[in-house]
Protein backbone atom coordinates (compact mmCIF):
# COMPACT_ATOMS: atom_id res chain seq x y z
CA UNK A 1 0.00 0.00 0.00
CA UNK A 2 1.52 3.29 -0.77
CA UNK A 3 2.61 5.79 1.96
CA UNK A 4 0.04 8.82 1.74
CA UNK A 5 1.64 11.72 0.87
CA UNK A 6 2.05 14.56 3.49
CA UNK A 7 1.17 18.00 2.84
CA UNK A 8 1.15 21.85 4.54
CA UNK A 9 1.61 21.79 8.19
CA UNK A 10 2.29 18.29 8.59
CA UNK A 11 5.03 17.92 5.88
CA UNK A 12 6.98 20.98 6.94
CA UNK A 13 6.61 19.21 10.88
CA UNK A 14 8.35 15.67 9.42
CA UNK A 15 11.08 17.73 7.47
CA UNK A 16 11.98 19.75 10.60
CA UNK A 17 11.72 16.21 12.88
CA UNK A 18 14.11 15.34 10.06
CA UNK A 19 16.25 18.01 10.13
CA UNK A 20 16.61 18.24 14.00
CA UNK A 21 17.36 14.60 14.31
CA UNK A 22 20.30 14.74 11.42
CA UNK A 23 21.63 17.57 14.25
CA UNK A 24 21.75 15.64 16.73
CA UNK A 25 22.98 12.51 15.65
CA UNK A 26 25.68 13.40 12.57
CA UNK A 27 26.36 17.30 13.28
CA UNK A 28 25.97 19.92 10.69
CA UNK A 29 28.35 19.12 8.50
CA UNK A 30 26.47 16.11 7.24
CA UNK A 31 22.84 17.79 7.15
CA UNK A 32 22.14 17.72 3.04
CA UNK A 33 18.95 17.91 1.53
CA UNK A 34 18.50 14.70 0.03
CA UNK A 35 19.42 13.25 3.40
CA UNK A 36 16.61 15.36 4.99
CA UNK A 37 14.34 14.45 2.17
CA UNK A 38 14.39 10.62 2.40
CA UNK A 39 14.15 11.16 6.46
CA UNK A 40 11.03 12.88 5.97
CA UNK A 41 9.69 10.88 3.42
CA UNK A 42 9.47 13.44 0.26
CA UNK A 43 11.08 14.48 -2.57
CA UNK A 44 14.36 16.63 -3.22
CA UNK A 45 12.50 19.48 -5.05
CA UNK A 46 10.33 20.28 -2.15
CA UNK A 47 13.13 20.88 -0.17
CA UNK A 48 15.16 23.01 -2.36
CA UNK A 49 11.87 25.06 -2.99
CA UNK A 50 11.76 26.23 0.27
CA UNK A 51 15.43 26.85 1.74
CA UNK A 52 18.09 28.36 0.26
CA UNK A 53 20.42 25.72 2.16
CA UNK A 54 21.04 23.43 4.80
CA UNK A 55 22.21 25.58 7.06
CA UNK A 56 19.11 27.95 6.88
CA UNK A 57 16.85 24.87 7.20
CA UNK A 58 18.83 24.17 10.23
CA UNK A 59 18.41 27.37 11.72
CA UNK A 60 14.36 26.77 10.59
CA UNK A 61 14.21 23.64 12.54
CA UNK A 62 15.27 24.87 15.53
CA UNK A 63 13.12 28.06 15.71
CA UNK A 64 10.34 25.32 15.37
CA UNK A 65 11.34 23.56 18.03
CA UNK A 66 11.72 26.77 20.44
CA UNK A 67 8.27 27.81 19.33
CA UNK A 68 6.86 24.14 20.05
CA UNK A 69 8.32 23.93 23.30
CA UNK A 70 7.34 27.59 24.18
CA UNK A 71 4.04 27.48 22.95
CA UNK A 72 4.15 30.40 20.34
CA UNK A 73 6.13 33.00 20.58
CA UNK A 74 7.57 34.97 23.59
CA UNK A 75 5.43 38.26 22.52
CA UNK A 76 2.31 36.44 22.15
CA UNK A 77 2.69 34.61 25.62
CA UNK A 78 -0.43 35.58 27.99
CA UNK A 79 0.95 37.31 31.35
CA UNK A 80 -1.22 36.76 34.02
CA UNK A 81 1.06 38.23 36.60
CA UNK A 82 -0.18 41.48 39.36
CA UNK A 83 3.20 43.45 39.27
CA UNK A 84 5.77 43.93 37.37
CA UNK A 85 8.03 41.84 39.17
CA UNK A 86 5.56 38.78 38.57
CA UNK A 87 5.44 39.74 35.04
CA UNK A 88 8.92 39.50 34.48
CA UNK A 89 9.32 36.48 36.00
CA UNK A 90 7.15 34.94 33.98
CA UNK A 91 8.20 36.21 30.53
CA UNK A 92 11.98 35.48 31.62
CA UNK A 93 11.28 31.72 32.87
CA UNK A 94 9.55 31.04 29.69
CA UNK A 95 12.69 32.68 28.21
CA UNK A 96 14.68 30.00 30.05
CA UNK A 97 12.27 27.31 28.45
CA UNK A 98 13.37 29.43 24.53
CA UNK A 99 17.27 28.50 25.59
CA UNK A 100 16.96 25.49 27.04
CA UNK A 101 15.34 23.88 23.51
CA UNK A 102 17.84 25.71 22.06
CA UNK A 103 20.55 23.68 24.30
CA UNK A 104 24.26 24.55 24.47
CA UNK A 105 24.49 21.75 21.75
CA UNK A 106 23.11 23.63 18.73
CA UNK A 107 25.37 26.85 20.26
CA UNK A 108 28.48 24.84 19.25
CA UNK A 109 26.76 23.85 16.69
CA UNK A 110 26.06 27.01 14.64
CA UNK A 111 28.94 29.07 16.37
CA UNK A 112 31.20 27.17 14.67
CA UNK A 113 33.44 27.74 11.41
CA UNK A 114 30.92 29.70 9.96
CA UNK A 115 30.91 31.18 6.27
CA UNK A 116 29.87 34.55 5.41
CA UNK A 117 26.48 33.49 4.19
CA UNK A 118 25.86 31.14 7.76
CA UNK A 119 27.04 34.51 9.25
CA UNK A 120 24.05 36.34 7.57
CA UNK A 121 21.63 33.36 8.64
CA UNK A 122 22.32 33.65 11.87
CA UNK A 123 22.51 37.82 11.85
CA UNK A 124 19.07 37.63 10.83
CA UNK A 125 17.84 35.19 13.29
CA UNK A 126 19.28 37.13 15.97
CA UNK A 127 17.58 40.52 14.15
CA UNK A 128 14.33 38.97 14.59
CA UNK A 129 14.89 37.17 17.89
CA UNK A 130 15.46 40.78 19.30
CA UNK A 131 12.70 42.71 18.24
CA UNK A 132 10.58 39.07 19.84
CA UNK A 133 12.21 40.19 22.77
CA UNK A 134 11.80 43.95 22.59
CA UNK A 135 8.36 43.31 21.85
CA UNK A 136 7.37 40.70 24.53
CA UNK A 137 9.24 42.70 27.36
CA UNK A 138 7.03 46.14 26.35
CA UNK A 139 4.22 44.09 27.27
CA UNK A 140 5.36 43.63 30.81
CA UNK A 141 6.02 47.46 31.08
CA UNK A 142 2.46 48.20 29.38
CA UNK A 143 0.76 46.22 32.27
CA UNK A 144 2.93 48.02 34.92
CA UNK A 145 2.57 51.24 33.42
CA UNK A 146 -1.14 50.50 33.89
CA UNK A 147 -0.88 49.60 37.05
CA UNK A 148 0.97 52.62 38.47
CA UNK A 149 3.98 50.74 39.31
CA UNK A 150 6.32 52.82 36.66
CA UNK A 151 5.33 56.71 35.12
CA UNK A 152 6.15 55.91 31.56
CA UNK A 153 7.62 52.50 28.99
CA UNK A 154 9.82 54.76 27.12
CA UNK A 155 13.08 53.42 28.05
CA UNK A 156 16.55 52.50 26.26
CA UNK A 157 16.10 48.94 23.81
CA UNK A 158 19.69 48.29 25.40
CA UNK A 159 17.72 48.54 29.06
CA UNK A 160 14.46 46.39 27.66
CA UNK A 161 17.22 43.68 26.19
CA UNK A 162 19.20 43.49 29.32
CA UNK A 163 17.70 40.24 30.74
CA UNK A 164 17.41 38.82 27.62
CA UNK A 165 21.87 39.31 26.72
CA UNK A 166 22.03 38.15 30.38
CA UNK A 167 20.21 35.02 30.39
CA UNK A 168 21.80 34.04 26.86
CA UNK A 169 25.63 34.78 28.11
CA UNK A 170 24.56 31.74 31.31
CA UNK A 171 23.54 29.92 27.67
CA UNK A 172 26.75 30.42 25.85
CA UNK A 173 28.90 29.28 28.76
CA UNK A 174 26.75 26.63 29.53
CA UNK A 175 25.87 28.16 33.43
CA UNK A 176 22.32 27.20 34.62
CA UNK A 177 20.15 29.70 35.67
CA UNK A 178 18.56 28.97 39.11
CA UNK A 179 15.21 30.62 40.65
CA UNK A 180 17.85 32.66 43.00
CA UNK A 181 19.62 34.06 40.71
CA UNK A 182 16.76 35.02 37.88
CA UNK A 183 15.09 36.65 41.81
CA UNK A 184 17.68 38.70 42.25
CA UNK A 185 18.51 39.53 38.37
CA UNK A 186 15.02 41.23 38.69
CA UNK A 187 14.62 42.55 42.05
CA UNK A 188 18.16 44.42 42.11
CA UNK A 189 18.68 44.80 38.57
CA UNK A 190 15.57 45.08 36.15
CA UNK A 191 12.90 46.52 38.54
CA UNK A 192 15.81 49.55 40.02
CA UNK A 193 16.68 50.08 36.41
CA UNK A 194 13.26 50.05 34.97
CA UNK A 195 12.03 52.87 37.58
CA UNK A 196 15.09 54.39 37.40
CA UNK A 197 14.99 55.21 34.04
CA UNK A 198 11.02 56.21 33.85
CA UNK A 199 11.96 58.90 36.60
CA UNK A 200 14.33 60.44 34.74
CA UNK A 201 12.00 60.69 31.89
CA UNK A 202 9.57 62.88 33.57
């Protein structure tokens, strides 16, 4: 009996299964589309259709899998939080959830012995990963803002990325991030800075 053949959604799922599973078992270096093709049961052309090359379909694959594992993106996520500082924790422990499917494994990974063209792959994944995060962490000052807990949002992106380059230097030198220190990452650095820089603003 012959295999039905997947389409939309479900195809793209099996290709990035594929994809992530050629990763982890054989490295980067021996991701190729045809490999990825017969993995995921479908043909070479629908492959080379979609990516420009293995390496972006890599990077593709493992957005997926953040997203899965995160339910949706970061900006979308619903904060159900009363202050600021429950906000926060919230956004930056799903945050934590983002890295960990991201695992210091694909760091080495993609950070490795890249060509100019990786280079712009990944320069455009981090483009977009920042405005997620710029995005997601104006919702948590929208709420407080409401809430009278800060006089304005307008603040610095370098301020409003701050816990996001923190938590991803623990990732890059493979440090875990316990419920201590994420505490005290937002009660003496993120909430002081956040007010701080809404009172000068007045």
């Amino acid at each position: 009996m012959a295999q039905k053949r997947r389409r939309g959604t479900e195809l793209t799922e099996a290709i990035y299964e594929a994809t992530r599973e050629i990763l982890e078992n054989d490295g980067l270096s021996a991701l190729t589309f045809p490999k990825v093709a017969t993995a995921a049961g479908t043909s070479k052309p629908v492959i080379y259709r979609r990516w420009d090359s293995p390496f972006a379909l890599a990077i593709a694959a493992v957005q997926d899998k953040i997203k899965l594992e995160n339910h949706g993106r970061m900006d979308e996520l619903k904060l159900t939080g009363t202050s600021l500082r429950a906000d926060l924790a919230q956004l930056l422990q799903r945050f934590i959830v983002s890295m960990n499917a991201f695992g210091q494994s694909y760091t080495n990974t993609f950070f490795s012995g890249m060509s100019k063209q990786q280079n712009e792959v990944i320069q455009k994944m981090i483009n977009e990963a920042t405005e997620i995060d710029i995005s997601a962490l104006d919702r948590v000052l929208k709420r407080a803002k409401s809430r009278g807990e800060l006089a304005t949002t307008e603040m610095s992106n370098d301020l409003k990325l701050l816990p996001f380059d923190w938590l991803r230097y623990h990732l890059f030198i493979n440090k875990s991030v316990s419920k201590v220190n994420l505490t005290a990452l937002i009660d003496d650095v993120l909430i002081p800075s956040y007010r701080h820089a809404t009172e000068t603003l007045k």
